[in-house]
PDB file of N, CA and C in Angstrom:
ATOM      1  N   UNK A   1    -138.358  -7.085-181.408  1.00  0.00           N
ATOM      2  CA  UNK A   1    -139.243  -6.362-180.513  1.00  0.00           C
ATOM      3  C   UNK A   1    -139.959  -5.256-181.280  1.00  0.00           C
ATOM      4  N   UNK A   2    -140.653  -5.057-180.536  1.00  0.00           N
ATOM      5  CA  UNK A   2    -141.975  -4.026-181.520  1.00  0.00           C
ATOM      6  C   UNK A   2    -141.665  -2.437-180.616  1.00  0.00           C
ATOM      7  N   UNK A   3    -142.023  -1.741-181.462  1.00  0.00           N
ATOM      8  CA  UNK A   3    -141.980  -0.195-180.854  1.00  0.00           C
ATOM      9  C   UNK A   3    -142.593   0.083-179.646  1.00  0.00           C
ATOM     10  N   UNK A   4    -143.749  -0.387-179.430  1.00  0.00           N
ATOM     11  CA  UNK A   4    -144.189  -0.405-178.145  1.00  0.00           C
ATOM     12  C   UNK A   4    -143.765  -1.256-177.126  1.00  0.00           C
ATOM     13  N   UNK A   5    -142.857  -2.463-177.355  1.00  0.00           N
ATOM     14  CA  UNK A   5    -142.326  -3.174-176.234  1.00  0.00           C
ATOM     15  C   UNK A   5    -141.363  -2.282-175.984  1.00  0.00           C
ATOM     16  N   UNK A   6    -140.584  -1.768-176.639  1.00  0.00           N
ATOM     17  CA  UNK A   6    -139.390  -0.702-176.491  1.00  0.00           C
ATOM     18  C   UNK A   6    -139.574   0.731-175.808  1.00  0.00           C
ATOM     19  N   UNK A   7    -141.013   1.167-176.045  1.00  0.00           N
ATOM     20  CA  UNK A   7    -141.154   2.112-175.569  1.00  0.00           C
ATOM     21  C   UNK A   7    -141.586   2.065-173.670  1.00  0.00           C
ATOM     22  N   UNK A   8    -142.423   0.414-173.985  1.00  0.00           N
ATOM     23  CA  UNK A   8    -142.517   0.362-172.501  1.00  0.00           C
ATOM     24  C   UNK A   8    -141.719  -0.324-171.757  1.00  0.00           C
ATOM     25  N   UNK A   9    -140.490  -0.513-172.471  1.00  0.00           N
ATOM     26  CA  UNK A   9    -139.310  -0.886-171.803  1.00  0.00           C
ATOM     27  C   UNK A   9    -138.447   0.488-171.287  1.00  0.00           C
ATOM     28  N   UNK A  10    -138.830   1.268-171.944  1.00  0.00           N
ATOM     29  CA  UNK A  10    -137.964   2.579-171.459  1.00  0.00           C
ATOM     30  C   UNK A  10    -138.479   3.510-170.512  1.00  0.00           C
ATOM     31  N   UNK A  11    -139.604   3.283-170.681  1.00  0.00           N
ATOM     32  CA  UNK A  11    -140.786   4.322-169.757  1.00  0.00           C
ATOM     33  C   UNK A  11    -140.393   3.589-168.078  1.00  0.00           C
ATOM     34  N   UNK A  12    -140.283   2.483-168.303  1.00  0.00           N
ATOM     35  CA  UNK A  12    -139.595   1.275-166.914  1.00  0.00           C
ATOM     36  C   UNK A  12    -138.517   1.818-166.741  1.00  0.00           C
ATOM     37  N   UNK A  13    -137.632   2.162-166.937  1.00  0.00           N
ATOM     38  CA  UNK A  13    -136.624   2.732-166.843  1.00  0.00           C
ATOM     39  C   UNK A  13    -136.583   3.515-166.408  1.00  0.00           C
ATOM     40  N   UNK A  14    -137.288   4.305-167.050  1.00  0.00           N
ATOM     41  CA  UNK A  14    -137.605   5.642-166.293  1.00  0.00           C
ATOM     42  C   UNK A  14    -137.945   6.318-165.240  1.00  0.00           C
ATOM     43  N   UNK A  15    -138.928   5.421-165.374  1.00  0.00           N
ATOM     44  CA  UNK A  15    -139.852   5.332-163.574  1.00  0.00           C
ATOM     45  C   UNK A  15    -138.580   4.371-162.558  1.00  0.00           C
ATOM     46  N   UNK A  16    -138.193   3.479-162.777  1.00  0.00           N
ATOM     47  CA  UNK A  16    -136.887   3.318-161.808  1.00  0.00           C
ATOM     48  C   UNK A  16    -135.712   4.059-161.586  1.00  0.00           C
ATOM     49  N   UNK A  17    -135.285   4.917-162.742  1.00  0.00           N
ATOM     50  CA  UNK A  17    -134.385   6.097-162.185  1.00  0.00           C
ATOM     51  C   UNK A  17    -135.030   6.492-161.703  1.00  0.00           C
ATOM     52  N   UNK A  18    -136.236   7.414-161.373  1.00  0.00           N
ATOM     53  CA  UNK A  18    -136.683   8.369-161.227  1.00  0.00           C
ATOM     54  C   UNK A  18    -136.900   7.928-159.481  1.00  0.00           C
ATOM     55  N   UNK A  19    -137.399   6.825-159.123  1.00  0.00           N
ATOM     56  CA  UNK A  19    -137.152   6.094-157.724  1.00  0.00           C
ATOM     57  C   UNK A  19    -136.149   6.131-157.175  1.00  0.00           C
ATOM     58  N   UNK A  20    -135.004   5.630-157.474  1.00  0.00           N
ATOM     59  CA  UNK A  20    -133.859   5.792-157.634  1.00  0.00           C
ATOM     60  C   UNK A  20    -133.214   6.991-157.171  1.00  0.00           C
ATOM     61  N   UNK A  21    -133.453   8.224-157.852  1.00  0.00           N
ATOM     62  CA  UNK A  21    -133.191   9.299-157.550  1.00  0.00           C
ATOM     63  C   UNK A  21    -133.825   9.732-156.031  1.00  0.00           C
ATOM     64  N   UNK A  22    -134.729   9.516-155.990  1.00  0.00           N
ATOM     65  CA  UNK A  22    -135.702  10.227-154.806  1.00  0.00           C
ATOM     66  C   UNK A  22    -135.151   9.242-153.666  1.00  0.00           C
ATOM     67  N   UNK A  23    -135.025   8.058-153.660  1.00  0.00           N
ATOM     68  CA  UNK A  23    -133.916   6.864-152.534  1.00  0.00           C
ATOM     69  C   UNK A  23    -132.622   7.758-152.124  1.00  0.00           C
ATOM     70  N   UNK A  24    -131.879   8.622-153.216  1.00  0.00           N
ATOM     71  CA  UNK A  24    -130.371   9.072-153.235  1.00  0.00           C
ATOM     72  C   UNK A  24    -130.792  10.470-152.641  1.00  0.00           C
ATOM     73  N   UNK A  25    -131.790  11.081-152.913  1.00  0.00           N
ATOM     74  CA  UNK A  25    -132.345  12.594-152.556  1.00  0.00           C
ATOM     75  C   UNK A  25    -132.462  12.546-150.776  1.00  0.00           C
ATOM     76  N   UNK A  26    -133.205  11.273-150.403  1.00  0.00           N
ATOM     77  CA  UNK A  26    -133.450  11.441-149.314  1.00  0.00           C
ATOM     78  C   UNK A  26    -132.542  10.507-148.248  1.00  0.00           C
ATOM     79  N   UNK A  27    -131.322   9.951-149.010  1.00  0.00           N
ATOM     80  CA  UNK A  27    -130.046   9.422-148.096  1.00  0.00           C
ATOM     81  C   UNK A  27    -129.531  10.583-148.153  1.00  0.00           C
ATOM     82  N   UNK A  28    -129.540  11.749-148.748  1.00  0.00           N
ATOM     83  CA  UNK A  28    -128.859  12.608-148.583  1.00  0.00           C
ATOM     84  C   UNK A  28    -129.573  13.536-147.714  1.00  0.00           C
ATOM     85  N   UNK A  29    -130.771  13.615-147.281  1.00  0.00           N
ATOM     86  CA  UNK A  29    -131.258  15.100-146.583  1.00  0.00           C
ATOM     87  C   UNK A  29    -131.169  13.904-145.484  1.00  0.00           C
ATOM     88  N   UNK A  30    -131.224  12.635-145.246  1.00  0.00           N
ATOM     89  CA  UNK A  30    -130.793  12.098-144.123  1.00  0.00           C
ATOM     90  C   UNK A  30    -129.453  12.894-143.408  1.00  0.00           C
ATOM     91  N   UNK A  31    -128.860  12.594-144.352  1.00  0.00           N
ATOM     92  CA  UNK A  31    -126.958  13.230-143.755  1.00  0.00           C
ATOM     93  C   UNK A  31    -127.180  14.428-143.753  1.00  0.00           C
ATOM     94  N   UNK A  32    -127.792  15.287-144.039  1.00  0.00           N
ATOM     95  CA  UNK A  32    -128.020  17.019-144.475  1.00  0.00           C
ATOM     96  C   UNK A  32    -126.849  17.281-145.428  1.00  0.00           C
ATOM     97  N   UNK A  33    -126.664  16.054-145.991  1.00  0.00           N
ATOM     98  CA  UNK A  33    -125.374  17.010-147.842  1.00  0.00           C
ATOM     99  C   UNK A  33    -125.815  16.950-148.730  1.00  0.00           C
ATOM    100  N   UNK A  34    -127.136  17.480-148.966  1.00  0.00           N
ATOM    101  CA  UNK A  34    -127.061  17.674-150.328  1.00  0.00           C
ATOM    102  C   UNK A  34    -126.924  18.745-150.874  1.00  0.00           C
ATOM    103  N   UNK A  35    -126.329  19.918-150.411  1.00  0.00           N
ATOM    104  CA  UNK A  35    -125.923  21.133-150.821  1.00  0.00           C
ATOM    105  C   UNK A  35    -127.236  22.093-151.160  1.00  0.00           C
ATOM    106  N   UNK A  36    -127.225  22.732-152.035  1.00  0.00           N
ATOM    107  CA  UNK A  36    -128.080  23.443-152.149  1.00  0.00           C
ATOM    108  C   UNK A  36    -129.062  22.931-153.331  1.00  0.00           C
ATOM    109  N   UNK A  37    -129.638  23.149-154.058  1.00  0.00           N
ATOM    110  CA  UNK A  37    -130.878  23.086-155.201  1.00  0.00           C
ATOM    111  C   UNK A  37    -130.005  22.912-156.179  1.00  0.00           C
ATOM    112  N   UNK A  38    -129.455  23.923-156.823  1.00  0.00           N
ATOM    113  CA  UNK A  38    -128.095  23.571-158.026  1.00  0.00           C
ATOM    114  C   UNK A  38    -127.141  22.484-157.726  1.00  0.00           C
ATOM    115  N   UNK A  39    -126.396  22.604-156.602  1.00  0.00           N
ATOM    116  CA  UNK A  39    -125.696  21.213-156.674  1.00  0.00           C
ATOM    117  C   UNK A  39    -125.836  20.583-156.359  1.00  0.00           C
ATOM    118  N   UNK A  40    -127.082  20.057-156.007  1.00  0.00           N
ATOM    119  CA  UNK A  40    -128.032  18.476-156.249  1.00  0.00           C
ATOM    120  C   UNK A  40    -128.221  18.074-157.559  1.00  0.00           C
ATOM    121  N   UNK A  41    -128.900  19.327-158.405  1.00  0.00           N
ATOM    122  CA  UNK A  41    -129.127  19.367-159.369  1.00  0.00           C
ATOM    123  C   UNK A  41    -127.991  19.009-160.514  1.00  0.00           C
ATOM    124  N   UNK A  42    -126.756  19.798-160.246  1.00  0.00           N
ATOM    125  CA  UNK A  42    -125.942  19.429-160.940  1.00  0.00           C
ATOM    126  C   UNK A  42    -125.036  17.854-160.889  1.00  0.00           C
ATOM    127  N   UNK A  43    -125.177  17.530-159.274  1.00  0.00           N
ATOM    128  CA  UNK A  43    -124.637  16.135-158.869  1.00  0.00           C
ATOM    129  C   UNK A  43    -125.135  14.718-159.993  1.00  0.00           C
ATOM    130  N   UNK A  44    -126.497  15.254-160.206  1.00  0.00           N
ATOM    131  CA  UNK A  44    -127.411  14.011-160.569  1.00  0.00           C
ATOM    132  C   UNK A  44    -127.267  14.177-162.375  1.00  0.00           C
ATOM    133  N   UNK A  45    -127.064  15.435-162.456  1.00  0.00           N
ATOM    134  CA  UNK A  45    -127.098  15.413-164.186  1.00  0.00           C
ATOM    135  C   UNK A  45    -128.695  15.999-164.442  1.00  0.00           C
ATOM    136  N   UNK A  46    -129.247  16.793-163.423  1.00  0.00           N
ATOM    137  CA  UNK A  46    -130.367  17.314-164.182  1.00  0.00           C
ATOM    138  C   UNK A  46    -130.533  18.693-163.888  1.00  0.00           C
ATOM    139  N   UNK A  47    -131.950  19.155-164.477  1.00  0.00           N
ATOM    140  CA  UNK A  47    -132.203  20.767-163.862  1.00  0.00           C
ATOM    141  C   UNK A  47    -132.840  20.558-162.522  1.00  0.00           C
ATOM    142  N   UNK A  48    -132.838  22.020-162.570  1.00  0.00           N
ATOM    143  CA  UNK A  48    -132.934  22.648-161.188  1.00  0.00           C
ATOM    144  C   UNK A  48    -134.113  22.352-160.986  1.00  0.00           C
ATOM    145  N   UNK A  49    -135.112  22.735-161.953  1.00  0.00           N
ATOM    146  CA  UNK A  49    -136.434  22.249-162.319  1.00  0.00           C
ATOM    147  C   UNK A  49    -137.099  20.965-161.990  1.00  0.00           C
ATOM    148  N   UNK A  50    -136.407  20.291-162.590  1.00  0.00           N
ATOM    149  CA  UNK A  50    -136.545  18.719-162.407  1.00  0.00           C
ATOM    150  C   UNK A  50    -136.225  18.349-161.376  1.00  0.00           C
ATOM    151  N   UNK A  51    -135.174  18.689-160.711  1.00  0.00           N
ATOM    152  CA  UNK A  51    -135.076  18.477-158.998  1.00  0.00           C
ATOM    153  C   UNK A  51    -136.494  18.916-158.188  1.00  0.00           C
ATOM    154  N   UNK A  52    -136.930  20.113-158.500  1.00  0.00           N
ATOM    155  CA  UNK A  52    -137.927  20.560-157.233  1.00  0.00           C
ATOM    156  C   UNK A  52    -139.372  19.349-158.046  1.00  0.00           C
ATOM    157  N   UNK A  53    -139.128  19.161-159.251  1.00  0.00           N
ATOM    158  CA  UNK A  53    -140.053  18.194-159.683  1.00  0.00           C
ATOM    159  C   UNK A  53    -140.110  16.754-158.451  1.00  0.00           C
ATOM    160  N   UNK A  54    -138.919  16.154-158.760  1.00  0.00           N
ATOM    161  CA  UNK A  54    -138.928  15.241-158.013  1.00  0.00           C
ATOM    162  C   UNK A  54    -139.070  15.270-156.152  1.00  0.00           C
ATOM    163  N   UNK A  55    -138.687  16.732-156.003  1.00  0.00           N
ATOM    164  CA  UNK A  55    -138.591  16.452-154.253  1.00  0.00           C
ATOM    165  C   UNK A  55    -140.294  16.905-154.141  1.00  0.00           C
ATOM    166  N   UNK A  56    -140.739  17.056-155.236  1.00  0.00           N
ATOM    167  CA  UNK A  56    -142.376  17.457-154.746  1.00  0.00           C
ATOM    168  C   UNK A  56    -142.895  16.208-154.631  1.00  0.00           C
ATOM    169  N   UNK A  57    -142.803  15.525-155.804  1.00  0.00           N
ATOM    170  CA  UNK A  57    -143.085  13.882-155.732  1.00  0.00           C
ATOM    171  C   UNK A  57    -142.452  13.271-154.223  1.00  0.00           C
ATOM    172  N   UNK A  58    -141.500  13.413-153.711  1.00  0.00           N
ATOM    173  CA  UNK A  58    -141.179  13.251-152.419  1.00  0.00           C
ATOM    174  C   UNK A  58    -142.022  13.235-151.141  1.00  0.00           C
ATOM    175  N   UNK A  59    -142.525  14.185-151.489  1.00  0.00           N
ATOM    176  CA  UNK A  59    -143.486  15.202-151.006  1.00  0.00           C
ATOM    177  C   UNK A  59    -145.041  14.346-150.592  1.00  0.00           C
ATOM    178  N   UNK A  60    -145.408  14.218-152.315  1.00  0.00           N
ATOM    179  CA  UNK A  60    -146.596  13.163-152.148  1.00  0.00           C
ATOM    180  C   UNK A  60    -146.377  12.116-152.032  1.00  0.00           C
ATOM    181  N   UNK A  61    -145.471  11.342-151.713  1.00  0.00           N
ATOM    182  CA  UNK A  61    -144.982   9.822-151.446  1.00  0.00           C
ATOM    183  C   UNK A  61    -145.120   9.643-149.823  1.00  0.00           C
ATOM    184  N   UNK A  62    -145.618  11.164-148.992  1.00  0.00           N
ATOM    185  CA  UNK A  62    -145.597  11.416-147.818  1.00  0.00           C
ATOM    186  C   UNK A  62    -144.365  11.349-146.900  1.00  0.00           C
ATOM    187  N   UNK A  63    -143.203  11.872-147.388  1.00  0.00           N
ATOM    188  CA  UNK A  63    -141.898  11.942-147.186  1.00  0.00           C
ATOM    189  C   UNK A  63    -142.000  13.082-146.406  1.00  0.00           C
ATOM    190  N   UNK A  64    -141.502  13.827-145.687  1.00  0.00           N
ATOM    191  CA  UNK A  64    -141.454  15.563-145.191  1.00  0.00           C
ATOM    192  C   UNK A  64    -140.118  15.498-145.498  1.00  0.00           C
ATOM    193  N   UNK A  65    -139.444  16.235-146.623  1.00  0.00           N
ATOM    194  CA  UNK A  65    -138.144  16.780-146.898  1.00  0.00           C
ATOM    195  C   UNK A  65    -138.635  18.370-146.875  1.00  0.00           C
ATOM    196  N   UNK A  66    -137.518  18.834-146.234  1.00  0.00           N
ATOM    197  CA  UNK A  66    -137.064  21.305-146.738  1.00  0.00           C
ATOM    198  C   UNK A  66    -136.106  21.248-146.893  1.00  0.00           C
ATOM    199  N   UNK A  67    -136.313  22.334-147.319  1.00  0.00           N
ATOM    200  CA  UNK A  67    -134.947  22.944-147.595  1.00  0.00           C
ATOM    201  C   UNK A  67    -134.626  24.045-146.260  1.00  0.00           C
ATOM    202  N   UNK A  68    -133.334  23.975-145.794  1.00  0.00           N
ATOM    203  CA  UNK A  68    -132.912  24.605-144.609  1.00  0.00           C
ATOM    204  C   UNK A  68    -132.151  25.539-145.356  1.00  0.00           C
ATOM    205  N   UNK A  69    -132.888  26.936-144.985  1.00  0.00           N
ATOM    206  CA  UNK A  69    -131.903  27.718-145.629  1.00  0.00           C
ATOM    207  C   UNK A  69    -130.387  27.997-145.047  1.00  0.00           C
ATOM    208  N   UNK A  70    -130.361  27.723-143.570  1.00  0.00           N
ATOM    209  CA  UNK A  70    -129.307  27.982-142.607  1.00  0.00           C
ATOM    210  C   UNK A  70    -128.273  26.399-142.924  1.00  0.00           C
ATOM    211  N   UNK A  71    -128.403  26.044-143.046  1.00  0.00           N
ATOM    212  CA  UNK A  71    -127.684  24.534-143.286  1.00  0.00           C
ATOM    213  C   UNK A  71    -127.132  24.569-144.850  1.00  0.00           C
ATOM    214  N   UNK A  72    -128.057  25.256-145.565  1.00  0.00           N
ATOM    215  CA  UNK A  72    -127.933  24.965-147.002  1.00  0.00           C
ATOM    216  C   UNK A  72    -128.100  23.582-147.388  1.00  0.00           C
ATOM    217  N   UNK A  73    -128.858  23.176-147.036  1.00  0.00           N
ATOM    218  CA  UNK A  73    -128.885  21.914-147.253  1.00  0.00           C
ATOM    219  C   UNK A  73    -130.194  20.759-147.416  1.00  0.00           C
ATOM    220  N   UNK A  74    -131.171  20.524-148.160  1.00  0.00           N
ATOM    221  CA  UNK A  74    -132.442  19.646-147.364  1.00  0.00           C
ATOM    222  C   UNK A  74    -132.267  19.011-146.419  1.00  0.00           C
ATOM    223  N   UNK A  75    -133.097  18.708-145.718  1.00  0.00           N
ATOM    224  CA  UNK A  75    -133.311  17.768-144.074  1.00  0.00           C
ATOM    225  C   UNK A  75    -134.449  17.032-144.683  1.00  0.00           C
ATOM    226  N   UNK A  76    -134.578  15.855-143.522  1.00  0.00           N
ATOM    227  CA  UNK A  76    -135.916  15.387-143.671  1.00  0.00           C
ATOM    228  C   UNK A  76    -136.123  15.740-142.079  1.00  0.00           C
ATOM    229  N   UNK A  77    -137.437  15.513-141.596  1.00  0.00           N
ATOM    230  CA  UNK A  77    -138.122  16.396-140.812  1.00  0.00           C
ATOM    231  C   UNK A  77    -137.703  15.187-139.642  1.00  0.00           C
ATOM    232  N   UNK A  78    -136.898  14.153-139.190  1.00  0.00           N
ATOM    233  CA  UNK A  78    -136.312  13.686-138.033  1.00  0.00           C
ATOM    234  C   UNK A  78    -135.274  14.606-138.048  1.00  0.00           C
ATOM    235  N   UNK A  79    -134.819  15.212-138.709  1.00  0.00           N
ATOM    236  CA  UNK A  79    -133.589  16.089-138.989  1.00  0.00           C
ATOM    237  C   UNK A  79    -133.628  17.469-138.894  1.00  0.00           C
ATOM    238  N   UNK A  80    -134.632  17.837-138.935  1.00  0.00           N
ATOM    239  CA  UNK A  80    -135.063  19.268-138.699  1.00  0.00           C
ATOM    240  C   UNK A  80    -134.852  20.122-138.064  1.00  0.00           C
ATOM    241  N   UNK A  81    -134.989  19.399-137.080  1.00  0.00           N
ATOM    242  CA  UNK A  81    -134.956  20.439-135.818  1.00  0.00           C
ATOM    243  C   UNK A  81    -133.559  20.303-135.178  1.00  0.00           C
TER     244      UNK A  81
END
């Protein structure tokens, strides 16, 4: 295989964790456990950073996820209220 089949074999990868993640982000603000920003963050193995990265992408995928500060927890917006 050539460097570029490899590279766009991994970039695939990537983009399917990264799906992946946002599927697990929002079974969880389904249930309201995903704790707070850090221990989402820490659950998954990434930053804190990279979390609000991905729930923004959430975001534009036209998802409505918050963060509840009283719950500690994200919701998605059937869950909200």
């Amino acid at each position: 295989m050539t460097v570029s089949v490899l590279t766009e074999i991994l970039l695939d990868m990537t983009r399917i964790n990264r799906e992946n993640l946002k599927v697990r982000i929002l079974r969880l603000a389904d249930l309201k456990s995903t704790g707070s920003p850090d221990d989402l963050a820490s659950l998954f193995g990434i930053s804190k950073r990279s979390l609000k990265r991905i729930v923004s992408e959430i975001r534009e995928d036209g998802e409505v996820i918050r963060y509840c500060h009283i719950r500690k927890t994200y919701v998605t917006e059937k869950e909200y209220y």
